[in-house]
N, C-alpha and C. Protein backbone atom coordinates (compact mmCIF):
# COMPACT_ATOMS: atom_id res chain seq x y z
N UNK A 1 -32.39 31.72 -87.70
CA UNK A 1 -33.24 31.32 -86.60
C UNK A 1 -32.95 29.87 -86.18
N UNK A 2 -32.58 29.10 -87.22
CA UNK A 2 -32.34 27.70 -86.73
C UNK A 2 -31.16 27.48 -86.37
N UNK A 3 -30.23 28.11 -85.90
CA UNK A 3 -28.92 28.26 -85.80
C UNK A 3 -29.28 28.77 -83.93
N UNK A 4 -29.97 29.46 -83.54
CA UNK A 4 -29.81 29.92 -82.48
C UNK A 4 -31.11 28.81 -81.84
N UNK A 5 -31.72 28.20 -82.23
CA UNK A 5 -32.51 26.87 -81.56
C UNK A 5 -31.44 25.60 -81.49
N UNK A 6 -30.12 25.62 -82.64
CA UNK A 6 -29.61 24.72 -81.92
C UNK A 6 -28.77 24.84 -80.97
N UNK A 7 -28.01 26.22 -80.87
CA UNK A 7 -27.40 26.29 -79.35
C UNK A 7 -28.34 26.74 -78.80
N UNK A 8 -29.51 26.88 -78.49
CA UNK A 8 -30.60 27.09 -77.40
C UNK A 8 -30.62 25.38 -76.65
N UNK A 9 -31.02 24.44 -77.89
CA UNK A 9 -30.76 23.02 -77.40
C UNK A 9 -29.51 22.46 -76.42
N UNK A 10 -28.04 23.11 -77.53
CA UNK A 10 -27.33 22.66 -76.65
C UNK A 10 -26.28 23.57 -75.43
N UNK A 11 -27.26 24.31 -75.50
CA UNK A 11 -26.77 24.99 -73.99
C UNK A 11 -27.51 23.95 -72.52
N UNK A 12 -29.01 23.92 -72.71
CA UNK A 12 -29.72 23.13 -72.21
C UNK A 12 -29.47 21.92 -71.87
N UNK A 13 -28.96 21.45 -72.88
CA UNK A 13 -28.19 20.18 -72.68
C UNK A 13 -27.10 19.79 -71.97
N UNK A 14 -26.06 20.88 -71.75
CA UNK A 14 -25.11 20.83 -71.48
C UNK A 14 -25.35 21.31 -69.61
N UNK A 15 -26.23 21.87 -69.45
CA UNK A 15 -27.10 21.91 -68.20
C UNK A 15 -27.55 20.89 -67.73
N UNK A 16 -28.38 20.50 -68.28
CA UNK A 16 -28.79 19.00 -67.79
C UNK A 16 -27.77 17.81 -67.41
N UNK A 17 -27.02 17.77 -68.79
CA UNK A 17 -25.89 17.12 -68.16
C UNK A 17 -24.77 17.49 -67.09
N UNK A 18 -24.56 18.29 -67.28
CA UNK A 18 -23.59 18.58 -65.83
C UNK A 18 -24.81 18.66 -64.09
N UNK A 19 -26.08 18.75 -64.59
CA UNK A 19 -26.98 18.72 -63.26
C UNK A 19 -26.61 16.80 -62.75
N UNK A 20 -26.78 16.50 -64.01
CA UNK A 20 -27.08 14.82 -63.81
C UNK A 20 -25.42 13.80 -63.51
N UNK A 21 -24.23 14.89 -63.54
CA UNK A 21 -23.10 14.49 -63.20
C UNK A 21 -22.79 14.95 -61.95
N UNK A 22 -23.02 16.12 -61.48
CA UNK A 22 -23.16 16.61 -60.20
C UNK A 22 -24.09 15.40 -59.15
N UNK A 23 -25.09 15.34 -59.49
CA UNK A 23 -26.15 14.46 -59.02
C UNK A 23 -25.74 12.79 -58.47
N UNK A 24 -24.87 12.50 -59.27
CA UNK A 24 -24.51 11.23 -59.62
C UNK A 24 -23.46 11.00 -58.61
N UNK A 25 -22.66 11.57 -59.11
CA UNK A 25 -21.48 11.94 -57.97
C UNK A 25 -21.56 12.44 -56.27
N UNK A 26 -22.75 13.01 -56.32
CA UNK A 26 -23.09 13.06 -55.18
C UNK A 26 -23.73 12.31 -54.63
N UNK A 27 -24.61 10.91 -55.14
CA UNK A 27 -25.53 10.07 -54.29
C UNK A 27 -24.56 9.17 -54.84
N UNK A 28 -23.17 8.96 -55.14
CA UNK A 28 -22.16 7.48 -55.20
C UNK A 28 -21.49 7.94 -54.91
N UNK A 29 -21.11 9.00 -54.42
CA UNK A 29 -19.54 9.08 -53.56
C UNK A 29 -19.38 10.19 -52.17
N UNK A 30 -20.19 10.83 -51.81
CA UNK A 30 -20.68 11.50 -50.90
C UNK A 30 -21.35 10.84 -49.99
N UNK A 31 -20.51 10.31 -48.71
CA UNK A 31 -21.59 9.62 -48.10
C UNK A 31 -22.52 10.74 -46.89
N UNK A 32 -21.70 11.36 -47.01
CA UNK A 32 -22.36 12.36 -45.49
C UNK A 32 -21.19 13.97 -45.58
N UNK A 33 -22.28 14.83 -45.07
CA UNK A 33 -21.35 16.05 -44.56
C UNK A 33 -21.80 16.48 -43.21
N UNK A 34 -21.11 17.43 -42.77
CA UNK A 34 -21.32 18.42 -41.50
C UNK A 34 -20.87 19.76 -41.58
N UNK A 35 -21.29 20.57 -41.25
CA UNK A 35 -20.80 21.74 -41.38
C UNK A 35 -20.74 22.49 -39.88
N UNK A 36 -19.69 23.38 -39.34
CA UNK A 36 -19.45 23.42 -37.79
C UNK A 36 -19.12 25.40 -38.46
N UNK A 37 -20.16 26.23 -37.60
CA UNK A 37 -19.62 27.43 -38.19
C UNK A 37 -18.35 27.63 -36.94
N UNK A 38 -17.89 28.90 -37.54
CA UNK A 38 -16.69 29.32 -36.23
C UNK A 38 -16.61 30.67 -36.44
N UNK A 39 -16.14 31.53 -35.23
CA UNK A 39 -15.97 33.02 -35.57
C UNK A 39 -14.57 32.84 -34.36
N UNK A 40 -14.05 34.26 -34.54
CA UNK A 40 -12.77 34.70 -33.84
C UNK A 40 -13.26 36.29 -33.60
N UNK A 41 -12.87 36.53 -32.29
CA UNK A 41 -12.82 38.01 -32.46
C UNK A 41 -11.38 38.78 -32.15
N UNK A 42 -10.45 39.93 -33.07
CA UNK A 42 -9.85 40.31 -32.97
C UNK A 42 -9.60 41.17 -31.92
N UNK A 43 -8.88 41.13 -31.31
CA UNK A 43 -9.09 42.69 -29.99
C UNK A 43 -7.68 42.72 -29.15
N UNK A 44 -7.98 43.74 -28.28
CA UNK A 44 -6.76 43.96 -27.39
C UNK A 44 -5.83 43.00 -26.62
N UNK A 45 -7.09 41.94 -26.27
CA UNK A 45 -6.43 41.56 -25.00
C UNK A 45 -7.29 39.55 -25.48
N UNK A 46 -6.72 38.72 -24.31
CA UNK A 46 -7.22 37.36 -24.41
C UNK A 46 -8.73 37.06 -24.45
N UNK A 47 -9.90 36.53 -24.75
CA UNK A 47 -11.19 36.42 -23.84
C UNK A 47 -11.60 35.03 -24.87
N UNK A 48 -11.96 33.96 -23.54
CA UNK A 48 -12.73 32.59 -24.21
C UNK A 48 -14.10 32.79 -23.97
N UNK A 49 -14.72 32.05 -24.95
CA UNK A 49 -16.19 31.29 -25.16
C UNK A 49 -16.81 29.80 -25.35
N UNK A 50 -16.91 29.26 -24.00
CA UNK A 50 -16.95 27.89 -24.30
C UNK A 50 -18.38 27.50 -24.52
N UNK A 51 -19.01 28.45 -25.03
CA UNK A 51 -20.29 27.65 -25.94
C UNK A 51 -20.34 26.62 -26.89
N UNK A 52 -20.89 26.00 -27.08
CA UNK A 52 -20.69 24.99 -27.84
C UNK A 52 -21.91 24.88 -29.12
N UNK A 53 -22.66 26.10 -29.69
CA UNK A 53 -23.11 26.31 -31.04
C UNK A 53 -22.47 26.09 -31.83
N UNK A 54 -21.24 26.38 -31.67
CA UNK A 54 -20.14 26.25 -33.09
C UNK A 54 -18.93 26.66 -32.58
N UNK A 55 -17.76 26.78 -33.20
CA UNK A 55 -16.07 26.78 -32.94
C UNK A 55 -16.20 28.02 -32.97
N UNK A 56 -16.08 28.35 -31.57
CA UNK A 56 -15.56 29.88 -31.27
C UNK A 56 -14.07 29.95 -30.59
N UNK A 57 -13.49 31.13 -31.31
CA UNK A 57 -11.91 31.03 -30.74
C UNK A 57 -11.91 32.08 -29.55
N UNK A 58 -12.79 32.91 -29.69
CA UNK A 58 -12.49 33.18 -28.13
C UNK A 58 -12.50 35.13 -28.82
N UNK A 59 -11.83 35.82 -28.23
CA UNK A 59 -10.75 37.11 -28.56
C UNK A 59 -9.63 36.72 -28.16
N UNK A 60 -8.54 36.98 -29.59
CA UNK A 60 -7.14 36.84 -29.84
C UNK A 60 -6.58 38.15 -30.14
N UNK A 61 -5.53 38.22 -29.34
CA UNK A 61 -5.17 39.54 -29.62
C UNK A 61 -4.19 39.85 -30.59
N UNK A 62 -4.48 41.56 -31.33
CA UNK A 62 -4.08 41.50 -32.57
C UNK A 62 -3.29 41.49 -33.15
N UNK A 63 -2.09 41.48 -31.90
CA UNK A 63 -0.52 41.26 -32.05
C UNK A 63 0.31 39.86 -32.89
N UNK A 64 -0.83 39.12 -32.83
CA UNK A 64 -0.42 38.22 -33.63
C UNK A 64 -0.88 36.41 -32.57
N UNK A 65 -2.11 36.87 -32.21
CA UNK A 65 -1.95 35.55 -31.18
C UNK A 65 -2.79 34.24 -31.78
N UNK A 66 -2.71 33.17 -30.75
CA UNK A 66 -3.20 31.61 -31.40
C UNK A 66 -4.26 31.42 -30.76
N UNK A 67 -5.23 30.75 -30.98
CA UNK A 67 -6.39 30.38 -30.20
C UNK A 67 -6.54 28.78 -31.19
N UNK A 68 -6.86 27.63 -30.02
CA UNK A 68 -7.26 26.41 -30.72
C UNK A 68 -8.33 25.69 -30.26
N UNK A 69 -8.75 25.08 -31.04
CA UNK A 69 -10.37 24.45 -30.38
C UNK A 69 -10.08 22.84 -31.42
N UNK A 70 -10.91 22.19 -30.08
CA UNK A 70 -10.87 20.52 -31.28
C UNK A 70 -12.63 20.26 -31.71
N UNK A 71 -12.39 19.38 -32.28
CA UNK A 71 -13.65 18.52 -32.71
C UNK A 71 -13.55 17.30 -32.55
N UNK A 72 -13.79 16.20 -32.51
CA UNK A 72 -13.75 14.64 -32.59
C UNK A 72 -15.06 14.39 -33.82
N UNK A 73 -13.98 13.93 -34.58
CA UNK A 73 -15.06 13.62 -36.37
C UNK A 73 -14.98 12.01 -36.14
N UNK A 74 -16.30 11.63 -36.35
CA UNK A 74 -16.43 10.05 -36.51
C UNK A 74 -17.10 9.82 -37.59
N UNK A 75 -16.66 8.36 -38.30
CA UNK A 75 -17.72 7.21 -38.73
C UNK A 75 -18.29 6.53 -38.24
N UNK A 76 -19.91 7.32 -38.75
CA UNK A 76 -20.85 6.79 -37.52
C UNK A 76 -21.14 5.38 -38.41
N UNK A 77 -21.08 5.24 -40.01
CA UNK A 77 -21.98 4.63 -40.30
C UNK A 77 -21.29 3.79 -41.70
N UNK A 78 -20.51 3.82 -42.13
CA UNK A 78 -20.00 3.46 -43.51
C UNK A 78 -19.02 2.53 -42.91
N UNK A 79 -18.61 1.53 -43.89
CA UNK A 79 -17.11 0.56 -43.54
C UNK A 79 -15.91 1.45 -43.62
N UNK A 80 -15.61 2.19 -44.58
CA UNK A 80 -14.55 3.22 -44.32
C UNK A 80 -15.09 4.77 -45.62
N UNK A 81 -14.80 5.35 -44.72
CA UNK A 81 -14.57 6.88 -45.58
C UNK A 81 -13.57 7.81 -45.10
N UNK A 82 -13.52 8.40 -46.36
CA UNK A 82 -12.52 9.43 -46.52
C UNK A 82 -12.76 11.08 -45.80
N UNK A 83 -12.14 11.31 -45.02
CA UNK A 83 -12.48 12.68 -44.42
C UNK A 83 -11.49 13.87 -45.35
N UNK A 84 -12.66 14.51 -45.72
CA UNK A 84 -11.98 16.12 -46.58
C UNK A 84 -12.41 16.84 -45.46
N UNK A 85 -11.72 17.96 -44.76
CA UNK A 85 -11.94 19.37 -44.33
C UNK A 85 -11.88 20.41 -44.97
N UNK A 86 -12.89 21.31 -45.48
CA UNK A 86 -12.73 23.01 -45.56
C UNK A 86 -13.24 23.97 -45.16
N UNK A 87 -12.34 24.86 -45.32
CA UNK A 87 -12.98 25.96 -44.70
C UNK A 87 -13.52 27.31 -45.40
N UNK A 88 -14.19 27.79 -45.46
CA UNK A 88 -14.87 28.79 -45.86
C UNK A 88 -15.24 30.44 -44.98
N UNK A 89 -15.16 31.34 -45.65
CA UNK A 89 -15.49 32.70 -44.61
C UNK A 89 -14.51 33.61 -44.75
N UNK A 90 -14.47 34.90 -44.21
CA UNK A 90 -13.46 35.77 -44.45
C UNK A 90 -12.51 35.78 -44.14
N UNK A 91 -11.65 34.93 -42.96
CA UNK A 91 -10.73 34.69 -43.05
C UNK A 91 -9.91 33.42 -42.81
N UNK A 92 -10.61 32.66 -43.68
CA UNK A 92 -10.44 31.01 -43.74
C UNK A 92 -8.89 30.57 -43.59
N UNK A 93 -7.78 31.51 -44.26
CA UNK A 93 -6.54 31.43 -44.56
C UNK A 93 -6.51 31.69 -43.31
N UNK A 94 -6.56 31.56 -41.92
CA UNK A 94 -6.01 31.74 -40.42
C UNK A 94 -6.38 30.58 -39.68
N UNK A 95 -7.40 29.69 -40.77
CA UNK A 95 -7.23 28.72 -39.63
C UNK A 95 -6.67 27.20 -40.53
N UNK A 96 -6.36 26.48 -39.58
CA UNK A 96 -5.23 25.41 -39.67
C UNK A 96 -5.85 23.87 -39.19
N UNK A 97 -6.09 22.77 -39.91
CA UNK A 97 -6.36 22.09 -39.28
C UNK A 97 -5.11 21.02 -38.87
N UNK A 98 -5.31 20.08 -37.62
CA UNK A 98 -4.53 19.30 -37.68
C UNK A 98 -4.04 17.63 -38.55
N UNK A 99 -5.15 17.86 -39.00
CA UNK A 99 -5.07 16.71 -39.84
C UNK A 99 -6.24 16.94 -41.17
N UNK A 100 -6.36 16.21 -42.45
CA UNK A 100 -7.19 16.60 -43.27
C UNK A 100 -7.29 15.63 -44.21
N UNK A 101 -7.50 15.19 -45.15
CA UNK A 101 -8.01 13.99 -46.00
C UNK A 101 -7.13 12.70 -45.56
N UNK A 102 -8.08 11.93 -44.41
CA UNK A 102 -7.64 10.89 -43.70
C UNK A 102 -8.32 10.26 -44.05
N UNK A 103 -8.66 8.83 -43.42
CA UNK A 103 -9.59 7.76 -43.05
C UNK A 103 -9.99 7.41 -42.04
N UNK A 104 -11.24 7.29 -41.84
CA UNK A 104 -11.52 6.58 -40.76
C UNK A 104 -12.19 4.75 -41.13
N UNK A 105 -12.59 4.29 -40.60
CA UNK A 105 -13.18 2.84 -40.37
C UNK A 105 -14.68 3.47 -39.63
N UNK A 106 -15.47 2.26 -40.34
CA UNK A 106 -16.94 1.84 -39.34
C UNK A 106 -16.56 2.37 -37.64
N UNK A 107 -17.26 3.55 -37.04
CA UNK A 107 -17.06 3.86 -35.30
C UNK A 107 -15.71 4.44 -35.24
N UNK A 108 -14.86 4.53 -36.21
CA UNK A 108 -13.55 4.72 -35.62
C UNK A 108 -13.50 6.62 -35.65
N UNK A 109 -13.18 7.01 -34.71
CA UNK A 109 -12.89 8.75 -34.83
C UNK A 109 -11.88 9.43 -34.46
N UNK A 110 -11.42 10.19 -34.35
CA UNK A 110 -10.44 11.28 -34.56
C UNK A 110 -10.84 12.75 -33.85
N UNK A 111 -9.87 12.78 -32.72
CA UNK A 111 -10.21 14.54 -32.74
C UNK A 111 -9.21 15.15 -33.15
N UNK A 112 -9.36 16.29 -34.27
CA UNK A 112 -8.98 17.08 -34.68
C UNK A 112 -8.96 18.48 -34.29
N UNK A 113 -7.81 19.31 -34.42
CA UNK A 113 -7.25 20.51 -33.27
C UNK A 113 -7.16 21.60 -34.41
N UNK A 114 -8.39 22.30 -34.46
CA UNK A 114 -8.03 23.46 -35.57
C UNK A 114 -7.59 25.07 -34.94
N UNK A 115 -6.63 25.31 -35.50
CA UNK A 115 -6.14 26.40 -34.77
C UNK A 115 -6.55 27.41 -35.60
N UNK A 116 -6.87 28.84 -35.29
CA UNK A 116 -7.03 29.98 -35.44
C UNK A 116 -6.00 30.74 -35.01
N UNK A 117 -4.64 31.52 -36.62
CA UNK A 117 -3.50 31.95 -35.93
C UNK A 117 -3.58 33.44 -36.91
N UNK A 118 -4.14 34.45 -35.85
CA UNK A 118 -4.28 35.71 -36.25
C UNK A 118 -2.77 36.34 -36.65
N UNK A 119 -2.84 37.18 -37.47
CA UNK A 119 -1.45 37.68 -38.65
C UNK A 119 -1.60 39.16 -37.30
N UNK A 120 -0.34 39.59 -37.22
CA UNK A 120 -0.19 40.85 -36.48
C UNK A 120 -0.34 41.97 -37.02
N UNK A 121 -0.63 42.21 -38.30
CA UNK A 121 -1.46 42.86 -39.05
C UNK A 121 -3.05 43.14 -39.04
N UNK A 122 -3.61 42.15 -37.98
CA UNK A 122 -4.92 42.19 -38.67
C UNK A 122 -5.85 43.38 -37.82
N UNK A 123 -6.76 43.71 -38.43
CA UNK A 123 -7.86 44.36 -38.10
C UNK A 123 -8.50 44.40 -36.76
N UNK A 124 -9.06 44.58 -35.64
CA UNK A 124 -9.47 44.46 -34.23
C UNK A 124 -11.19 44.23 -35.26
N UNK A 125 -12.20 43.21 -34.58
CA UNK A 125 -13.33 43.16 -35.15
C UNK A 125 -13.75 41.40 -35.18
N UNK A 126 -14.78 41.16 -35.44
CA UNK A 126 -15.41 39.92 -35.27
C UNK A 126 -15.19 39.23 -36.86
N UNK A 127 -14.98 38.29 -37.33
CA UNK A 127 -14.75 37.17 -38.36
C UNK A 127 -15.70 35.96 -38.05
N UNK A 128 -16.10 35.42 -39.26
CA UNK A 128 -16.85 34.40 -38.91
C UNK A 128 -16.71 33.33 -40.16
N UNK A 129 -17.23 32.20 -40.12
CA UNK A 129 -16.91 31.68 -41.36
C UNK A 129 -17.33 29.76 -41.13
N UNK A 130 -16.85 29.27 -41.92
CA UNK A 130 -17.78 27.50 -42.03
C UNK A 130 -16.98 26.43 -42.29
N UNK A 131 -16.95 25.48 -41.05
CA UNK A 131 -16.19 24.27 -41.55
C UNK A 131 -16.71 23.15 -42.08
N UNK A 132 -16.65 22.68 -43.04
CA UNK A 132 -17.34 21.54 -44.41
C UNK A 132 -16.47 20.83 -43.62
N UNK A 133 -17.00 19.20 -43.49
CA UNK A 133 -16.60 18.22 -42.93
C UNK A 133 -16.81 17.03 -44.04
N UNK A 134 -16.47 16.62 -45.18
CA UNK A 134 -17.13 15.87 -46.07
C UNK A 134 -16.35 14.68 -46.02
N UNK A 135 -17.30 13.51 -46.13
CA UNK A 135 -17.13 11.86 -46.02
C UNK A 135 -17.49 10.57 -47.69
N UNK A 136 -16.26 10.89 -47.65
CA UNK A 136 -16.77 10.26 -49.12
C UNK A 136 -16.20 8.95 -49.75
N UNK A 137 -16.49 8.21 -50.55
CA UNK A 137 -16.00 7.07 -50.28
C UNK A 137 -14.87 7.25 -51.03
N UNK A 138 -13.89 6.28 -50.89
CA UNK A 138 -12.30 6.43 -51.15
C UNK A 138 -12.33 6.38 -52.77
């Protein structure tokens, strides 16, 4: 019995600590994120969407076509940080950014041109998925 109270302890422990390293790391080196969703729809033929909820590529057709959309990422607020991009969703591996763990300066920004480049293989159907924008200090 006292054998399973002490890995009861140090399982717990080992929880806590990785909560309180996670934690740490995130309020000293994380200065800010954004997240921009995006979808693509696969289909026959060309069709755009210039809404501006989130990065829509439009319909690309399934032959194998490109669709690109930008963003302009700034530092609104830090002396300098580090820009990470990722992407997330079902078919994250199709899209491309043009640039990715850069720098910016205090005000200084960047637009960035992420392309969506459908495989001529793919499926006819809607995709959707999330771009992480994270700012962290160098």
């Amino acid at each position: 019995m006292e054998k399973k109270k002490v890995i009861f302890f140090m399982v717990v422990f080992a929880i806590v600590l990785i909560g309180s390293i996670t934690l740490t790391y995130s309020k000293l080196f994380i200065l800010g994120m954004k997240e921009v969703d995006f979808s693509v729809k696969v289909g026959d033929n060309v069709g755009l969407n210039v809404d501006t909820d989130q990065l829509y590529f439009g319909i690309v057709p399934k032959v194998g076509g490109v669709s690109s959309r930008s963003i302009f990422i700034q530092n609104e607020a830090h002396s300098i940080a580090k820009v990470h991009i990722k992407s997330y969703g079902e078919k994250k591996e199709w899209l491309y950014a043009s640039k990715n763990n850069f720098f910016l300066k205090k005000e200084e920004g960047e637009n960035i041109e992420f392309r969506m480049k459908v495989p001529k293989d793919a499926e006819p159907g809607t995709y959707e998925g999330r771009i992480l924008i994270i700012f962290t200090r160098f």
